[in-house]
C-alpha atoms as a PDB file:
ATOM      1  CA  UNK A   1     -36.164  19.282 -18.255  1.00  0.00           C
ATOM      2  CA  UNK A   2     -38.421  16.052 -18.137  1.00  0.00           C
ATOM      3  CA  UNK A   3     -38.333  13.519 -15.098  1.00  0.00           C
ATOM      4  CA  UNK A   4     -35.940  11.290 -16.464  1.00  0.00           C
ATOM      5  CA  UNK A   5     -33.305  14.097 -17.138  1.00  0.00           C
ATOM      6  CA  UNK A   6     -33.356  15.557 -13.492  1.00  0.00           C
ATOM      7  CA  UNK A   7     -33.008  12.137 -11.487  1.00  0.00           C
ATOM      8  CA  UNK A   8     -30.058  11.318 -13.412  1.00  0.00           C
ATOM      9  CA  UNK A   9     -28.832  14.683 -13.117  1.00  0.00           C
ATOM     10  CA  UNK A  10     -25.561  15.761 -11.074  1.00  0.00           C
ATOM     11  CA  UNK A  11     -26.054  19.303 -10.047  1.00  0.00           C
ATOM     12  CA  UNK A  12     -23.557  21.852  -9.357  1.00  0.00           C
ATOM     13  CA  UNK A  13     -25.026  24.488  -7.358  1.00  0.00           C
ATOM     14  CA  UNK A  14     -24.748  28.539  -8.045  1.00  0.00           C
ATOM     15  CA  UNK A  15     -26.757  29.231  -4.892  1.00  0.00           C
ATOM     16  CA  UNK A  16     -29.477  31.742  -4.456  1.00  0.00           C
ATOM     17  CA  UNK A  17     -29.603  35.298  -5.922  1.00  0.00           C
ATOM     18  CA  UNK A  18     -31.936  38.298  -5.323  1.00  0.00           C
ATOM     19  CA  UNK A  19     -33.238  38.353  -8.753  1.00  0.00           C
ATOM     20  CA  UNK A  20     -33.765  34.404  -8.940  1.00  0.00           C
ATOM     21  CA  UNK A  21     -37.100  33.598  -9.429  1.00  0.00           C
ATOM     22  CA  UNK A  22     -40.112  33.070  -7.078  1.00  0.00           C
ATOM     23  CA  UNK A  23     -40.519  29.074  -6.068  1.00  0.00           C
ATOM     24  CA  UNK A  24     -44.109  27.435  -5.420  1.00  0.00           C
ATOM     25  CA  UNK A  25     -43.322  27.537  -1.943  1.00  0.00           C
ATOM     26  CA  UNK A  26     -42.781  31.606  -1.927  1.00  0.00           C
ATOM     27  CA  UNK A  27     -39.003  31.367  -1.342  1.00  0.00           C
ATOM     28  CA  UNK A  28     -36.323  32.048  -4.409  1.00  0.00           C
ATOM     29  CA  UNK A  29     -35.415  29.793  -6.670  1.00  0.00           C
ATOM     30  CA  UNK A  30     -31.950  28.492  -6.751  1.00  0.00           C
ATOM     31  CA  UNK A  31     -29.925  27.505  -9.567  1.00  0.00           C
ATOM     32  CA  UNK A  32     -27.957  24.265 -10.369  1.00  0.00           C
ATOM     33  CA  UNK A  33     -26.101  22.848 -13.335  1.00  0.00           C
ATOM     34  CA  UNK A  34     -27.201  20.129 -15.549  1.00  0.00           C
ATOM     35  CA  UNK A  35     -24.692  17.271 -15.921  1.00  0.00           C
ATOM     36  CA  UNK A  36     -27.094  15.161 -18.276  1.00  0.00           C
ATOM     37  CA  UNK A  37     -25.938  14.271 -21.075  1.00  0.00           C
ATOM     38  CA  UNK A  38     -28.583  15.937 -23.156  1.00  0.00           C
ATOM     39  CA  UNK A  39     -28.180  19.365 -20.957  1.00  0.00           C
ATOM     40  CA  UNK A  40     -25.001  19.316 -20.014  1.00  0.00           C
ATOM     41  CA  UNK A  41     -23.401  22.583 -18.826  1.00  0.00           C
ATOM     42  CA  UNK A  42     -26.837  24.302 -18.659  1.00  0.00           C
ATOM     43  CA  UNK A  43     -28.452  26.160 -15.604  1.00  0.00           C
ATOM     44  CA  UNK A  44     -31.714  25.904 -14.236  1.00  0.00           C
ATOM     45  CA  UNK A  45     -34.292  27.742 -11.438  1.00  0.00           C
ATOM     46  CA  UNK A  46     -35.241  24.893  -8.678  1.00  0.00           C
ATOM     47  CA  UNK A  47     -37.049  25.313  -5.580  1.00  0.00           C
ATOM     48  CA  UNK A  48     -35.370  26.759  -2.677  1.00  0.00           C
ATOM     49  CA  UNK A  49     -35.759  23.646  -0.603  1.00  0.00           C
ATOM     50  CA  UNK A  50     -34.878  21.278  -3.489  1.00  0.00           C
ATOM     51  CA  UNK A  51     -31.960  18.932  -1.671  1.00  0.00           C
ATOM     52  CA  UNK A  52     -31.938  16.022  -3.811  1.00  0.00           C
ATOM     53  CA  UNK A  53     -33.416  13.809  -6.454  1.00  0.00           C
ATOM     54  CA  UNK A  54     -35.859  12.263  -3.772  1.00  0.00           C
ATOM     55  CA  UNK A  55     -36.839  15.515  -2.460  1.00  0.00           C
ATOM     56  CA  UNK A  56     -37.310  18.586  -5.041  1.00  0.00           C
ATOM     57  CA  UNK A  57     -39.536  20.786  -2.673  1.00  0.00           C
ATOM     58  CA  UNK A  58     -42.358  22.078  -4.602  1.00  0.00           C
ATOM     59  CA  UNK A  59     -40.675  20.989  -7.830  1.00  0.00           C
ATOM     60  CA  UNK A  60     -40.321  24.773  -9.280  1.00  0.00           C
ATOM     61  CA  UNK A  61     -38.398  24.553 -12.267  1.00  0.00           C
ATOM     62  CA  UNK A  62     -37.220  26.933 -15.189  1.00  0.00           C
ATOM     63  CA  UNK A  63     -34.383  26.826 -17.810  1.00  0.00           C
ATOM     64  CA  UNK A  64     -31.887  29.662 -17.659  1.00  0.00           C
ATOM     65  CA  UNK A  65     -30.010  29.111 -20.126  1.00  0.00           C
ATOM     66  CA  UNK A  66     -31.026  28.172 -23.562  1.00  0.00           C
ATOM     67  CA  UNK A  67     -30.782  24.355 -25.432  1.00  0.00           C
ATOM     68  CA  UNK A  68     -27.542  23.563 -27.107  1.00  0.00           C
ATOM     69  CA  UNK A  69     -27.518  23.276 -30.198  1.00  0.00           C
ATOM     70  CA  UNK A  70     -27.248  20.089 -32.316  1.00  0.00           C
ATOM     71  CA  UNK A  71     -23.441  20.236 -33.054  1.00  0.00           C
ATOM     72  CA  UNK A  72     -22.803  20.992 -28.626  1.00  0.00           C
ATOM     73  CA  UNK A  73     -24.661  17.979 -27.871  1.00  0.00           C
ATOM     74  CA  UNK A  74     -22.568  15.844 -30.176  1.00  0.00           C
ATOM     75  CA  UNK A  75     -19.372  17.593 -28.762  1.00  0.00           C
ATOM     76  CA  UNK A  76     -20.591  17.491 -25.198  1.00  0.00           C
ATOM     77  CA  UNK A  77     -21.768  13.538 -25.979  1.00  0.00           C
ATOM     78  CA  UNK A  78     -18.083  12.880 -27.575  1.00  0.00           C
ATOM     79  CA  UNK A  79     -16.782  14.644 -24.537  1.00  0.00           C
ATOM     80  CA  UNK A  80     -19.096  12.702 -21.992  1.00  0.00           C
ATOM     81  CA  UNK A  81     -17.619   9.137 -24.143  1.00  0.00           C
ATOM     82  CA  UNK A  82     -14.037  10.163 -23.939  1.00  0.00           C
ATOM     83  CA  UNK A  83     -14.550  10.900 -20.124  1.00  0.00           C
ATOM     84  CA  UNK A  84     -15.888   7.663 -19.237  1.00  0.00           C
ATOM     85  CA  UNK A  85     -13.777   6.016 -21.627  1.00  0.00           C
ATOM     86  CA  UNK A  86     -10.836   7.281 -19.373  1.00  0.00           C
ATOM     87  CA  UNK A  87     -12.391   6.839 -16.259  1.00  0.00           C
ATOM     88  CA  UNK A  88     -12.773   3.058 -16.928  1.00  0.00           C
ATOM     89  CA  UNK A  89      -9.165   3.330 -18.159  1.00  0.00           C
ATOM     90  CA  UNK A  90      -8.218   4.825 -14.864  1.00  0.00           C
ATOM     91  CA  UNK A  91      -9.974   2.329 -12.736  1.00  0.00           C
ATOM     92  CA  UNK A  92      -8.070  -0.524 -15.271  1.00  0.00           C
ATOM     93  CA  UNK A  93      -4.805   1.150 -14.658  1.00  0.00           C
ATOM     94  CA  UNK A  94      -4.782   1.324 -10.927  1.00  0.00           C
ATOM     95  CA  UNK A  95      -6.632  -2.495 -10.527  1.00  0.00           C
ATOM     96  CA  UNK A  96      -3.332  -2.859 -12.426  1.00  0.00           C
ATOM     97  CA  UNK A  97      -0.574  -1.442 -10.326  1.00  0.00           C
ATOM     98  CA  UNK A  98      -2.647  -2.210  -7.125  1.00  0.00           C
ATOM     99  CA  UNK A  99      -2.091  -5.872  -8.355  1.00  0.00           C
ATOM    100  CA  UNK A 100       1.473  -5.163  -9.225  1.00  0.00           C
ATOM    101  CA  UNK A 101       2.315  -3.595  -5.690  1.00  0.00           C
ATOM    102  CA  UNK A 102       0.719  -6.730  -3.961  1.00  0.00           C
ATOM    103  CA  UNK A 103       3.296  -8.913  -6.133  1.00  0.00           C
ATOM    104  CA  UNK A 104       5.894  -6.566  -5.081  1.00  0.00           C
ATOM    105  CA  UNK A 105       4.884  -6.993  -1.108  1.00  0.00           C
ATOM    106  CA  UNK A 106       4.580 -10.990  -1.389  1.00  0.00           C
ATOM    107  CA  UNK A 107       7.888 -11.186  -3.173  1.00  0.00           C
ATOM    108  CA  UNK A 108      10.166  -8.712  -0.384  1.00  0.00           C
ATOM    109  CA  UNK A 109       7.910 -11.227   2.229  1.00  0.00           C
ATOM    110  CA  UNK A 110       9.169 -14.445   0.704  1.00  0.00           C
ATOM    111  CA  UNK A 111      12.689 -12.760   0.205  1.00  0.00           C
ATOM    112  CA  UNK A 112      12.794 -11.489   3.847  1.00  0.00           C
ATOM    113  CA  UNK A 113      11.595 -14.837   4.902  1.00  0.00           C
ATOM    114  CA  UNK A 114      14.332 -16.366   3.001  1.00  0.00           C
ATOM    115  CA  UNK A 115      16.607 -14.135   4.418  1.00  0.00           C
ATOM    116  CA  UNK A 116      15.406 -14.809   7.648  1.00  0.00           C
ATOM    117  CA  UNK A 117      15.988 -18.176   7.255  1.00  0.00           C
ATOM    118  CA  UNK A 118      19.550 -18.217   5.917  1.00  0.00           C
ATOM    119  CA  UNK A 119      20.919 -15.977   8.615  1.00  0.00           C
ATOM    120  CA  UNK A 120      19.212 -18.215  11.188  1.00  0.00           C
ATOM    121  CA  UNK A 121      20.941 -21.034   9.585  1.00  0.00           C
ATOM    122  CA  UNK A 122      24.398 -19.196   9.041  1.00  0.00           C
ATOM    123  CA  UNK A 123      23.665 -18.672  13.225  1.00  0.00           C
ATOM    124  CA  UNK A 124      23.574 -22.010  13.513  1.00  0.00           C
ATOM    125  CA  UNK A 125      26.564 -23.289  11.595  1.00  0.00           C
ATOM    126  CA  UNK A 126      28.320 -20.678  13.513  1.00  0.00           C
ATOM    127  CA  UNK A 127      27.610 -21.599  16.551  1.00  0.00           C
ATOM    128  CA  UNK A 128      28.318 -25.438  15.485  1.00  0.00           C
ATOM    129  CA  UNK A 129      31.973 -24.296  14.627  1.00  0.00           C
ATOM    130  CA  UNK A 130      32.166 -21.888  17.636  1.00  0.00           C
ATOM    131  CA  UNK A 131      31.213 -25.569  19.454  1.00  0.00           C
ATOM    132  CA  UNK A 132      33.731 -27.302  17.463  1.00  0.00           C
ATOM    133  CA  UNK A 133      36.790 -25.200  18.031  1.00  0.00           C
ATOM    134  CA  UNK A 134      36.405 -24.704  21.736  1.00  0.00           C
ATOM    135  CA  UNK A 135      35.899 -28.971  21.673  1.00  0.00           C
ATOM    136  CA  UNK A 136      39.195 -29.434  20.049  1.00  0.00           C
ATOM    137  CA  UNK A 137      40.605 -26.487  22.306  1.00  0.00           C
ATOM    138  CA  UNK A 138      40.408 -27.843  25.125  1.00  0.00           C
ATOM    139  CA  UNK A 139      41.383 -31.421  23.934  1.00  0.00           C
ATOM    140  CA  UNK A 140      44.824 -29.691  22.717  1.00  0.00           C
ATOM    141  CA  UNK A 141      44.782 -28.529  26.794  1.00  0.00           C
ATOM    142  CA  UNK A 142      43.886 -31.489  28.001  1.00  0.00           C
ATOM    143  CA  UNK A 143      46.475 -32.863  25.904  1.00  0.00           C
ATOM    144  CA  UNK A 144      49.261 -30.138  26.627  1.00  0.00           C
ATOM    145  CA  UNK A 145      48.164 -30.390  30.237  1.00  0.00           C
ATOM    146  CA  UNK A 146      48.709 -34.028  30.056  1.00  0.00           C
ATOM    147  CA  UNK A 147      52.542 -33.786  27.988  1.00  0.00           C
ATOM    148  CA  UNK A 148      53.648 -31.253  30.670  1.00  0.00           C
ATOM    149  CA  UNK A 149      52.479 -33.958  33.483  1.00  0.00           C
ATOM    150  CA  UNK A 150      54.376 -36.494  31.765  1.00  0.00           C
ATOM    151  CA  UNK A 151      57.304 -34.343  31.095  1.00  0.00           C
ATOM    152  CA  UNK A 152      57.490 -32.791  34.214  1.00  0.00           C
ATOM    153  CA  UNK A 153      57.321 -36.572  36.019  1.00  0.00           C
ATOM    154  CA  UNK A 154      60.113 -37.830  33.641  1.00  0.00           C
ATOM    155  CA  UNK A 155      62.306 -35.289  34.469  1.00  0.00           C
ATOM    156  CA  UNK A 156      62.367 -35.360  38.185  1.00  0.00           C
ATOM    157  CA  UNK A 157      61.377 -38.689  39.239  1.00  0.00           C
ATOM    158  CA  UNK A 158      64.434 -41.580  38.255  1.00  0.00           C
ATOM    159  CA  UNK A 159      63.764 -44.259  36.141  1.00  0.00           C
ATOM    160  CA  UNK A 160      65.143 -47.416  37.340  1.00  0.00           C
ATOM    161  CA  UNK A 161      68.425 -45.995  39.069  1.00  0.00           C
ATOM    162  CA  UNK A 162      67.291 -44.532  42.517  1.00  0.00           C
ATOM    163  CA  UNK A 163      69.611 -41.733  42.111  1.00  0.00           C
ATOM    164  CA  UNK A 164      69.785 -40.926  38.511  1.00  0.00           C
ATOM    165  CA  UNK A 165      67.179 -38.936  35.911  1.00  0.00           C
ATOM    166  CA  UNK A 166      66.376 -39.580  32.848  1.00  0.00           C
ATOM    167  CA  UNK A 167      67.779 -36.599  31.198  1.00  0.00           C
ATOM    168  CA  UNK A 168      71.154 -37.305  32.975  1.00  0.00           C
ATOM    169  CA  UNK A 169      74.049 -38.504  31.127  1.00  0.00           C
ATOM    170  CA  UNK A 170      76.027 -41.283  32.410  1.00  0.00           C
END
């Protein structure tokens, strides 16, 4: 596996076994999977301290497997293209309903707000009518209280004849 292949590689790791190989640095070998797209799927032998990319302790490194064949790596490439493909696909596809659910949330906002404002206003024209009806209430009082007075002093105060009342008959 050249230089290029490992520091684009993704590595899957099998861990360390008692019949792995020795590393440079006297301690055994571990062994990782390949997610290049030339070796993809295959194993390999890699120093004991390798972590990362960046740091490969001693660099120890041996194949386990063997090369795919021609027709794999056009299989594994095809496979490797229809993944990404999908993953872009994916990425389009939730941009998508992301952008869809942040319509969603702006319209119930401007139709709550709408709401909002139409039972404030229904409130209001309520309480304007509420207003109104206890105005003309108590004018109809006032009013009633006033034809009572008026009855009332017709009836038992006289007119013109000291000792006669209105509703009396002659």
């Amino acid at each position: 596996m050249d230089q290029s292949d490992s520091e684009m590689c993704n590595l899957s790791d099998a861990g360390v076994g008692t019949n792995n190989p020795m590393c440079k640095c006297g301690k055994r070998s571990r062994i990782l999977t390949a997610f290049t797209l030339p070796n993809f799927g295959r194993r390999f032998y890699t120093c004991g301290n390798y972590l990362n990319v960046d740091n490969r302790g001693c660099g120890f490194f041996k194949w386990v497997d063997l090369d795919i064949c021609q027709h794999g790596k056009r299989v594994v490439s095809k496979l490797f293209e229809w993944h990404e493909n999908l993953k872009t696909e994916r990425a389009q596809i939730g941009t998508t309903i992301s952008n869809e659910i942040l319509k969603c949330k702006i319209e119930v906002a401007e139709y709550k707000s709408k709401m909002e404002v139409a039972s404030i206003n229904f409130e209001m024209q309520l309480q304007m009518q509420k207003n109104k009806f206890h105005a003309r209430e108590m004018k109809y009082r006032v009013a009633l209280t006033c034809s009572l007075v008026v009855v009332a002093v017709l009836m038992f105060f006289p007119v013109s004849n000291r000792h006669s009342s209105r509703f009396m008959l002659p």
